[in-house]
PDB file of N, CA and C in Angstrom:
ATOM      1  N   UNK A   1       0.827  -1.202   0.000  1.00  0.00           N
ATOM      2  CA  UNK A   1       0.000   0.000   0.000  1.00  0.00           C
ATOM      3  C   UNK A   1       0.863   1.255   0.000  1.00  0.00           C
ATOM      4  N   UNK A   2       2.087   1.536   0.899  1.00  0.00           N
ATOM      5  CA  UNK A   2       2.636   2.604   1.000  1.00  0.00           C
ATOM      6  C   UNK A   2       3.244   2.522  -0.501  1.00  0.00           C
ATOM      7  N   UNK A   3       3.803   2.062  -1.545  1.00  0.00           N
ATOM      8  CA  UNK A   3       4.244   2.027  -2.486  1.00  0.00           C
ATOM      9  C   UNK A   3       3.563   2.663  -3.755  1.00  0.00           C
ATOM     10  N   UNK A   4       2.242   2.580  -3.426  1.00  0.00           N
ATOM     11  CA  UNK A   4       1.388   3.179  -3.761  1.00  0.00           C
ATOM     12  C   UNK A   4       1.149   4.777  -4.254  1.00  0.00           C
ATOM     13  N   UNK A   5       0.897   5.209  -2.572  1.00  0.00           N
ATOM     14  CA  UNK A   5       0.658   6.173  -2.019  1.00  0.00           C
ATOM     15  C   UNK A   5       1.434   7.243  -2.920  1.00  0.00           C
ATOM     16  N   UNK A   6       2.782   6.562  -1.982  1.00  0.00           N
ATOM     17  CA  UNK A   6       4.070   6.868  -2.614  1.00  0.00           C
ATOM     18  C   UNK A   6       3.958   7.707  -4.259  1.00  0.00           C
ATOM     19  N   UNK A   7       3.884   6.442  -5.066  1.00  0.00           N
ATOM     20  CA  UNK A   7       3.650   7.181  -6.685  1.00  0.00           C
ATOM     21  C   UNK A   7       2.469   8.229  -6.786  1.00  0.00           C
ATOM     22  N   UNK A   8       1.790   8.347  -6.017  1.00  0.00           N
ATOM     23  CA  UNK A   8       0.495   9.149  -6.073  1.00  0.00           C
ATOM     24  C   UNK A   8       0.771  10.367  -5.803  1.00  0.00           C
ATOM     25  N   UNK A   9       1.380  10.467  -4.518  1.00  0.00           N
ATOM     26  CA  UNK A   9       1.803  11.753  -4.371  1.00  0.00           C
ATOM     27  C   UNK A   9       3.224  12.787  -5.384  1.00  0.00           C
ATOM     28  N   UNK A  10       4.069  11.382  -5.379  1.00  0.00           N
ATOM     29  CA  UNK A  10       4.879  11.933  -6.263  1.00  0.00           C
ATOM     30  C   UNK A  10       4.214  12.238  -7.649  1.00  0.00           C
ATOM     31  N   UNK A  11       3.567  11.509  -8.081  1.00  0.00           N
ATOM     32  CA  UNK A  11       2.854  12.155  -9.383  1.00  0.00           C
ATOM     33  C   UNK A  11       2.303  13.319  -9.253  1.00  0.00           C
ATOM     34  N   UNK A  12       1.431  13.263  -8.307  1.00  0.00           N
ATOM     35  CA  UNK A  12       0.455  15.115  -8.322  1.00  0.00           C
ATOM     36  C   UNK A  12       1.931  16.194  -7.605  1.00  0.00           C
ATOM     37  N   UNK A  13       3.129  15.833  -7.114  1.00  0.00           N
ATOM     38  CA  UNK A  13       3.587  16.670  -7.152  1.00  0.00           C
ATOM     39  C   UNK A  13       4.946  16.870  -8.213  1.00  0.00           C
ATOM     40  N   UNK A  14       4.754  16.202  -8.994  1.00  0.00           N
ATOM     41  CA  UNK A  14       5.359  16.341 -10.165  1.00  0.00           C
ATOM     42  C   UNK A  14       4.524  17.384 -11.503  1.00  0.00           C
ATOM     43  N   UNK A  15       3.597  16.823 -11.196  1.00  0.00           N
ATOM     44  CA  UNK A  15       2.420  17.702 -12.049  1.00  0.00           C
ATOM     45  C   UNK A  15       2.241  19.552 -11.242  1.00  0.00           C
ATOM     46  N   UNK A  16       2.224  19.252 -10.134  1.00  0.00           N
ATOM     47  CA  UNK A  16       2.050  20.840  -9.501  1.00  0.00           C
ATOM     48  C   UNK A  16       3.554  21.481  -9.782  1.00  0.00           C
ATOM     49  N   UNK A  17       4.658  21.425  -9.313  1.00  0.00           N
ATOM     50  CA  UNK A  17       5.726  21.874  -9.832  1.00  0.00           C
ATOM     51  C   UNK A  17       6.155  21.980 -11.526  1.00  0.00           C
ATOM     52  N   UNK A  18       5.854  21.262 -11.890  1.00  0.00           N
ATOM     53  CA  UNK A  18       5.841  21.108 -13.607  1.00  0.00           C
ATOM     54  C   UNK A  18       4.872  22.219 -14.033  1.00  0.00           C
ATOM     55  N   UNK A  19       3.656  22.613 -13.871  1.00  0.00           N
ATOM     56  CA  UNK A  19       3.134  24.102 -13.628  1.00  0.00           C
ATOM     57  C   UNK A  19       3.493  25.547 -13.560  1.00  0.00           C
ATOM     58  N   UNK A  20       4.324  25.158 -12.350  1.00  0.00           N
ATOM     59  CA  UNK A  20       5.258  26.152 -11.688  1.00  0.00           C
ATOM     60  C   UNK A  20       6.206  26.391 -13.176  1.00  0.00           C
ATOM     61  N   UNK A  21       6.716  25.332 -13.530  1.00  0.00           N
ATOM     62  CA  UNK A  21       8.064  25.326 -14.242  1.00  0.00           C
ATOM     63  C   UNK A  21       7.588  26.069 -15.693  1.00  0.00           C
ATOM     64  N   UNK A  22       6.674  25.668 -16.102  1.00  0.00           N
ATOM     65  CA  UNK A  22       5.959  26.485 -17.326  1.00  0.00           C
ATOM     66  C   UNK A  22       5.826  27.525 -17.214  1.00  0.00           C
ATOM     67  N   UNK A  23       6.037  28.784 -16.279  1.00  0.00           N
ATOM     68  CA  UNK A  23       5.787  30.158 -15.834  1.00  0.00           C
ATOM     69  C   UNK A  23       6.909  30.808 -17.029  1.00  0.00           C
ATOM     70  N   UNK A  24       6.310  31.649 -17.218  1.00  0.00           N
ATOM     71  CA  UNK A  24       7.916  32.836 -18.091  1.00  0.00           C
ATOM     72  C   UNK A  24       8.798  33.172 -16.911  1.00  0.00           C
ATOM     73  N   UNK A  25       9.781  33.030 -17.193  1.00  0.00           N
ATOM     74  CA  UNK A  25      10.828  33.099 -16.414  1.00  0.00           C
ATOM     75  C   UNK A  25      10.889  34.847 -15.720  1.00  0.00           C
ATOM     76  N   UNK A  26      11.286  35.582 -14.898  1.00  0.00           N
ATOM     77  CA  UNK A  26      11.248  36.249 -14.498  1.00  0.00           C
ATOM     78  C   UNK A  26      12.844  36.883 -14.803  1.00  0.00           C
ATOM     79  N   UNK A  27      12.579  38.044 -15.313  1.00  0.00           N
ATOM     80  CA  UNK A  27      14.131  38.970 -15.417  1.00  0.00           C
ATOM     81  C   UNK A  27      14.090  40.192 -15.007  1.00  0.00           C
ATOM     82  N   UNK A  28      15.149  40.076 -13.920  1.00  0.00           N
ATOM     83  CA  UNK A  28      14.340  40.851 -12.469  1.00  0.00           C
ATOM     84  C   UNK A  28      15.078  42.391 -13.301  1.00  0.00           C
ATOM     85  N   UNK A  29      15.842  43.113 -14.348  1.00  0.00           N
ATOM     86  CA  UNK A  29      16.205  44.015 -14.798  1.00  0.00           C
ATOM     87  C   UNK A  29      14.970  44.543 -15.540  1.00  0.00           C
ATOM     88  N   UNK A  30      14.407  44.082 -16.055  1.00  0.00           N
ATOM     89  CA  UNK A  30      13.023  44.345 -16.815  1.00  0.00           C
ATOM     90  C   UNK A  30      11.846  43.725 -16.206  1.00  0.00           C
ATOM     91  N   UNK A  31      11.677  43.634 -14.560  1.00  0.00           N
ATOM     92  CA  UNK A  31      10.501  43.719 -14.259  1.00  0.00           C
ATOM     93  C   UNK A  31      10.260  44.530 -12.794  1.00  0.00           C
ATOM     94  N   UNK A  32       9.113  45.159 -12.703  1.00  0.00           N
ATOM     95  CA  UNK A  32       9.372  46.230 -11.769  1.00  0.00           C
ATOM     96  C   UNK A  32       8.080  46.294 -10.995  1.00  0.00           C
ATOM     97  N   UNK A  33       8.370  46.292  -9.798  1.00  0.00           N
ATOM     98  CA  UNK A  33       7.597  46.171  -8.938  1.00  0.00           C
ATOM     99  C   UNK A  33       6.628  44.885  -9.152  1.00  0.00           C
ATOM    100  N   UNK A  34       7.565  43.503  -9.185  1.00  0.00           N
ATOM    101  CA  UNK A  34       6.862  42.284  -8.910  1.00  0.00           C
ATOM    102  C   UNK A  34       7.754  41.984  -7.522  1.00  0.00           C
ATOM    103  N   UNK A  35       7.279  40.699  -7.078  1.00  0.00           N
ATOM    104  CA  UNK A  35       7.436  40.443  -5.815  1.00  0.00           C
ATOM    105  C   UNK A  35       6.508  38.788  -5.613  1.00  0.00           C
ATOM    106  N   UNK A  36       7.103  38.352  -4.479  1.00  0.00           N
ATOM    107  CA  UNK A  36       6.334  36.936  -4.415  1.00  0.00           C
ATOM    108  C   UNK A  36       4.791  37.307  -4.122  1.00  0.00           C
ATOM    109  N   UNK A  37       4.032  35.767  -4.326  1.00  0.00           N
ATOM    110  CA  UNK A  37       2.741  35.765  -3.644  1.00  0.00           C
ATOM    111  C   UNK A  37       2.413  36.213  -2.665  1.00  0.00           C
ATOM    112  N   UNK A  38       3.095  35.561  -1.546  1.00  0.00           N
ATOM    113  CA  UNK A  38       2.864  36.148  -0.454  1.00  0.00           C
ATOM    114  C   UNK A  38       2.700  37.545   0.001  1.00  0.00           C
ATOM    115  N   UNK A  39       4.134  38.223  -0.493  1.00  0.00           N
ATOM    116  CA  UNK A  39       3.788  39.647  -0.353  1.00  0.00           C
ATOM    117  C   UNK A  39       2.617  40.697  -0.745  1.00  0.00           C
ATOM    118  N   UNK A  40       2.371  39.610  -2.470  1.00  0.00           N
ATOM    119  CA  UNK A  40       1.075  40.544  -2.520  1.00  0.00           C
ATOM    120  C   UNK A  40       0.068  39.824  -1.681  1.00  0.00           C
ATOM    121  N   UNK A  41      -0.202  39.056  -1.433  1.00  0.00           N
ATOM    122  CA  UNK A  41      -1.464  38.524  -0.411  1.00  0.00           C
ATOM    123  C   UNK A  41      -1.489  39.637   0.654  1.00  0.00           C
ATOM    124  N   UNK A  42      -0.485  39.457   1.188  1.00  0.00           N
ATOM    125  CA  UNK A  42      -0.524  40.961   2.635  1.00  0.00           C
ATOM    126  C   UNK A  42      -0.524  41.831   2.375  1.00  0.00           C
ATOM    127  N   UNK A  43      -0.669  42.347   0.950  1.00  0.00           N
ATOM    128  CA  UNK A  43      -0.924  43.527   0.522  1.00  0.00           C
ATOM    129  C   UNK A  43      -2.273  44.240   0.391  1.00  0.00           C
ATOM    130  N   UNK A  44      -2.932  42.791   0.476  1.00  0.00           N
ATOM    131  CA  UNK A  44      -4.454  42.797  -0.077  1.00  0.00           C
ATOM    132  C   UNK A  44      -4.885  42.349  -1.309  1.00  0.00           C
ATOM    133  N   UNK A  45      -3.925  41.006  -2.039  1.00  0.00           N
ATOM    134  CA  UNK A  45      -4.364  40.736  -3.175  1.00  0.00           C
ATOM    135  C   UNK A  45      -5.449  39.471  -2.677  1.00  0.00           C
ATOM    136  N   UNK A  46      -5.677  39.195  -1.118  1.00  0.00           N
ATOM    137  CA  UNK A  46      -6.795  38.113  -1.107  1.00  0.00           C
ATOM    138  C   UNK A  46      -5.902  36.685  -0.327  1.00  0.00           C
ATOM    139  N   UNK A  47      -6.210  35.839   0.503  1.00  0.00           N
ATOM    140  CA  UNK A  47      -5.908  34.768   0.899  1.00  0.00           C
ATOM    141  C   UNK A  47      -4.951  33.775   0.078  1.00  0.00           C
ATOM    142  N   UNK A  48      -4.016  33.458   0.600  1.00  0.00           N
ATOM    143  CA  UNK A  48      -2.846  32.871  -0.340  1.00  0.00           C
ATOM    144  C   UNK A  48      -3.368  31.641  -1.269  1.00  0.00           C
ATOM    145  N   UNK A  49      -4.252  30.905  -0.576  1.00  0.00           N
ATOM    146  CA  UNK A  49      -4.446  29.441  -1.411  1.00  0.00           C
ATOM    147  C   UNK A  49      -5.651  29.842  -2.329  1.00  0.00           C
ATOM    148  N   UNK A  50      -6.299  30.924  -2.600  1.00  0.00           N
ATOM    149  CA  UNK A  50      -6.939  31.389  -3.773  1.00  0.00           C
ATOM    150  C   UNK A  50      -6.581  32.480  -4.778  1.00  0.00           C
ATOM    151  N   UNK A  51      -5.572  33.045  -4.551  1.00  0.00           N
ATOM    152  CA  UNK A  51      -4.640  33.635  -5.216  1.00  0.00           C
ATOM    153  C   UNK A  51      -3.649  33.096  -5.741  1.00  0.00           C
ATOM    154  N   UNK A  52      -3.438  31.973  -5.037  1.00  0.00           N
ATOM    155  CA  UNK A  52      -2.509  30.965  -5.656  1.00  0.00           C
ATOM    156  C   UNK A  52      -3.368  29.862  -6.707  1.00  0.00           C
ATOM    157  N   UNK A  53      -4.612  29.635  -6.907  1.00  0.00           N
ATOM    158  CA  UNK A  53      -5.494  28.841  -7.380  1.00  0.00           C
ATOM    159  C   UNK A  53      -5.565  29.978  -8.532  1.00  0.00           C
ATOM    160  N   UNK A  54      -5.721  30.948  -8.212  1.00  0.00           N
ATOM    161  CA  UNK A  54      -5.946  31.636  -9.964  1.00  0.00           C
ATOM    162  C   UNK A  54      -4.534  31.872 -10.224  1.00  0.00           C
ATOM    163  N   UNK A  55      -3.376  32.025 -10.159  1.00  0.00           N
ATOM    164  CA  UNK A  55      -2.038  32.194 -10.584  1.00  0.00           C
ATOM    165  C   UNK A  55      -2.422  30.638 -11.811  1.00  0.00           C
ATOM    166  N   UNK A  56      -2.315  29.364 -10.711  1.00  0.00           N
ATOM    167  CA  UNK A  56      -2.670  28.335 -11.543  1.00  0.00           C
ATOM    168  C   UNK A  56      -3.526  28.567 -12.859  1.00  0.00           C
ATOM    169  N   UNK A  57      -4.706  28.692 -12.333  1.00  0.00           N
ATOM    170  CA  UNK A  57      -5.418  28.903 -13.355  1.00  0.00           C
ATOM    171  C   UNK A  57      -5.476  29.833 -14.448  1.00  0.00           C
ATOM    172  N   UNK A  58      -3.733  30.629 -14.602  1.00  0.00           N
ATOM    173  CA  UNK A  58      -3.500  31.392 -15.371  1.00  0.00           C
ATOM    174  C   UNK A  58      -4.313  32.769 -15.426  1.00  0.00           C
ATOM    175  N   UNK A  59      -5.292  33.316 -14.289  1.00  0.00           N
ATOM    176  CA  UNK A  59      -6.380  34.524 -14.015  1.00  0.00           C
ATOM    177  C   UNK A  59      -4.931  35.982 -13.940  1.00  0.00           C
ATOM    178  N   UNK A  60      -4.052  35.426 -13.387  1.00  0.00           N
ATOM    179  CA  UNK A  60      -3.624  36.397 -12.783  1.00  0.00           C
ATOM    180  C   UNK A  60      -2.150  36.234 -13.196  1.00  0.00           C
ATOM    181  N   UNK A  61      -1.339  37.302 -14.216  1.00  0.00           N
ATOM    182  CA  UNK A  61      -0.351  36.615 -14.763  1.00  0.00           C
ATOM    183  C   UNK A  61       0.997  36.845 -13.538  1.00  0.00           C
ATOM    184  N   UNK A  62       1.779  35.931 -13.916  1.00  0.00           N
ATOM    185  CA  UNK A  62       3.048  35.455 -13.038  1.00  0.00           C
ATOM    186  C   UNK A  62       4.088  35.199 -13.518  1.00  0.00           C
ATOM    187  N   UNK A  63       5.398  35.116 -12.552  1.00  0.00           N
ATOM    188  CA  UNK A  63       6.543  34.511 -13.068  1.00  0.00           C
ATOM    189  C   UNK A  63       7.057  33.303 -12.252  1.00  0.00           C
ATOM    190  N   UNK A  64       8.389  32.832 -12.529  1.00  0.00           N
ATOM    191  CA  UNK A  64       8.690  32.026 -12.184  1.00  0.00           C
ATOM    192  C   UNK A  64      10.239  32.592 -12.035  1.00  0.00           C
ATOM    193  N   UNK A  65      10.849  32.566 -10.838  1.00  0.00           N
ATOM    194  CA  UNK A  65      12.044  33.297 -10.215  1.00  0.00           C
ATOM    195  C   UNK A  65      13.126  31.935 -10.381  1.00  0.00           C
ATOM    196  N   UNK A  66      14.024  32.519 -11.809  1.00  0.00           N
ATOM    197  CA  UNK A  66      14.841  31.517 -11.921  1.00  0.00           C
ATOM    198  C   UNK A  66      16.450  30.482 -10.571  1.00  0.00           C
ATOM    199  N   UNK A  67      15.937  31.285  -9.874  1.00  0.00           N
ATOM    200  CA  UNK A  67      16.940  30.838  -8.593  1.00  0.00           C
ATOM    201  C   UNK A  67      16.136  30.011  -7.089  1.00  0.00           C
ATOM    202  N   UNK A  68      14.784  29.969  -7.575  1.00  0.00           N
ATOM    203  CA  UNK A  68      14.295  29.524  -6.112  1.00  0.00           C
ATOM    204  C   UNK A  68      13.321  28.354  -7.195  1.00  0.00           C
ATOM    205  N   UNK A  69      12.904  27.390  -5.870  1.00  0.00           N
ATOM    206  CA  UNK A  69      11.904  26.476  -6.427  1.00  0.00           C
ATOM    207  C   UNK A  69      10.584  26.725  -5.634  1.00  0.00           C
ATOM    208  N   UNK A  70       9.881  25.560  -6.326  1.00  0.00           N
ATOM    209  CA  UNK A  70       8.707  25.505  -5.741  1.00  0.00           C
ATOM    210  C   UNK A  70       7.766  27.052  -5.903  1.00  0.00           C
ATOM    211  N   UNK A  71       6.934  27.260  -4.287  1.00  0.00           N
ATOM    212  CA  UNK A  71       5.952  27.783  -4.510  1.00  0.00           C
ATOM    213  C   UNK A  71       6.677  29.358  -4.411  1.00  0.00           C
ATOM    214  N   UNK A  72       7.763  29.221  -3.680  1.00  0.00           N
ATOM    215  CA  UNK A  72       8.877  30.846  -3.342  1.00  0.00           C
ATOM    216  C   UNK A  72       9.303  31.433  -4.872  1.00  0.00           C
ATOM    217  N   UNK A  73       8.925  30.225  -6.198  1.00  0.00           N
ATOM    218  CA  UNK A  73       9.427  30.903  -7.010  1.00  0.00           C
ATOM    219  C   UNK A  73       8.265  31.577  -7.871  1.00  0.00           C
ATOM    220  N   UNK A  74       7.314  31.531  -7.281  1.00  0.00           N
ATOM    221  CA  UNK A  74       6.644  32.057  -8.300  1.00  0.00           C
ATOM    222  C   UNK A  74       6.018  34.009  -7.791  1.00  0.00           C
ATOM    223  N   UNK A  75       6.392  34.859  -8.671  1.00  0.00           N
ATOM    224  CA  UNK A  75       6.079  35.843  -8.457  1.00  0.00           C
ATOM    225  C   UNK A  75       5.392  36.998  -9.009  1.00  0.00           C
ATOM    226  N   UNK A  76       4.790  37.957  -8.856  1.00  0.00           N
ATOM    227  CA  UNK A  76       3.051  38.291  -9.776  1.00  0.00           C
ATOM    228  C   UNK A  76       3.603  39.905  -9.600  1.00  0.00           C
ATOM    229  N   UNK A  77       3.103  40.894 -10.328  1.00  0.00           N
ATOM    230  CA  UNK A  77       3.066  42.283 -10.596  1.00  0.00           C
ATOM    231  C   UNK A  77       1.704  42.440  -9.510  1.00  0.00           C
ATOM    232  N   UNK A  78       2.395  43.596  -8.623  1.00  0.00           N
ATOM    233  CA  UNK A  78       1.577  43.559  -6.962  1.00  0.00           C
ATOM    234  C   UNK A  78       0.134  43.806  -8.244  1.00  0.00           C
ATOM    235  N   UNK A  79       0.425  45.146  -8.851  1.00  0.00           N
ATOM    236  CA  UNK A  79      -0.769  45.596  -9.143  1.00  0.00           C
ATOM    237  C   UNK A  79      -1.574  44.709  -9.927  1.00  0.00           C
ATOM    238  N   UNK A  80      -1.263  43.794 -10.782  1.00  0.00           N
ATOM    239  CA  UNK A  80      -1.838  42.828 -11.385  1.00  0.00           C
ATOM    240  C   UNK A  80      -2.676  42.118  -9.934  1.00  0.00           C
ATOM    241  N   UNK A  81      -1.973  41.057  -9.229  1.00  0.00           N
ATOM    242  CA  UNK A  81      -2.604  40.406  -7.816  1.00  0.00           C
ATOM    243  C   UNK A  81      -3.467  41.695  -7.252  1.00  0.00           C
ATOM    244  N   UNK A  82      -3.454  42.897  -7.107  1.00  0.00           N
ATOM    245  CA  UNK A  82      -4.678  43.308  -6.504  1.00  0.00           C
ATOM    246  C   UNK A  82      -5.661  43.854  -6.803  1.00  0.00           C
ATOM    247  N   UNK A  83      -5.336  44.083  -8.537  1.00  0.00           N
ATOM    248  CA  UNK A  83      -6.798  44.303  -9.438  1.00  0.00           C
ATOM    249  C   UNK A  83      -7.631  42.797  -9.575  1.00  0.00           C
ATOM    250  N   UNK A  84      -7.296  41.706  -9.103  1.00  0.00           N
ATOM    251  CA  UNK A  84      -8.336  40.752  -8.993  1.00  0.00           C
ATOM    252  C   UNK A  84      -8.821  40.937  -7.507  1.00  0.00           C
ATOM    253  N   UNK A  85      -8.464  41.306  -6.688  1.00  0.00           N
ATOM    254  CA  UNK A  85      -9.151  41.695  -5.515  1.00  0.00           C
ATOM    255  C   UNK A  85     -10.266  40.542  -5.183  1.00  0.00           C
ATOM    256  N   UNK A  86      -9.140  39.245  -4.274  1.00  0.00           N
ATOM    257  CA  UNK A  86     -10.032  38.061  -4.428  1.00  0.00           C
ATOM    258  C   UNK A  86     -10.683  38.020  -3.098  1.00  0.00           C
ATOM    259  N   UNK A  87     -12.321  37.763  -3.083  1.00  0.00           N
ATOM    260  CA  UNK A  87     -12.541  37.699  -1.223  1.00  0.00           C
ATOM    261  C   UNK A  87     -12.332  36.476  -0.770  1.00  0.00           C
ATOM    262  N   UNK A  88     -12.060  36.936   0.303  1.00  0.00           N
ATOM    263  CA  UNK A  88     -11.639  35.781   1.689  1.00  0.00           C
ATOM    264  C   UNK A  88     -13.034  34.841   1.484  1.00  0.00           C
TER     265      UNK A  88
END
């Protein structure tokens, strides 16, 4: 059973990072005033795991910060994240 599991999870998190990895790369000389998710969340772009659900869902455009992985690499134009102005 754990062997299982195992491939299951590694699959859906092969698929969620592989996501991530499809982002346009971010070139921090020609982009201005972006910043991670998080920051815009506390900014007021809306609760992280639905701001992060439309990043996914391509609503809200993003990058992908060629030096970090995972979810730290992905990063959004504040003002873009808070013209969707997502509610809690």
């Amino acid at each position: 059973m754990r062997p299982l599991i195992r491939r299951f999870l590694y699959y859906h998190l092969d698929e969620f990072l592989g996501k991530i990895s499809t982002l346009p790369e971010l070139i921090p000389e020609t982009c201005k005033d972006v910043h991670p998710i998080a920051y815009a969340c506390q900014r007021g772009a809306g609760p992280f795991e639905k701001v992060f659900a439309e990043i996914m869902a391509g609503t809200i455009p993003s990058f992908r910060h060629p030096e970090k992985i995972g979810v730290r690499a992905i990063y959004v134009h504040i003002a873009d994240a808070l013209a969707a102005k997502i509610p809690a």
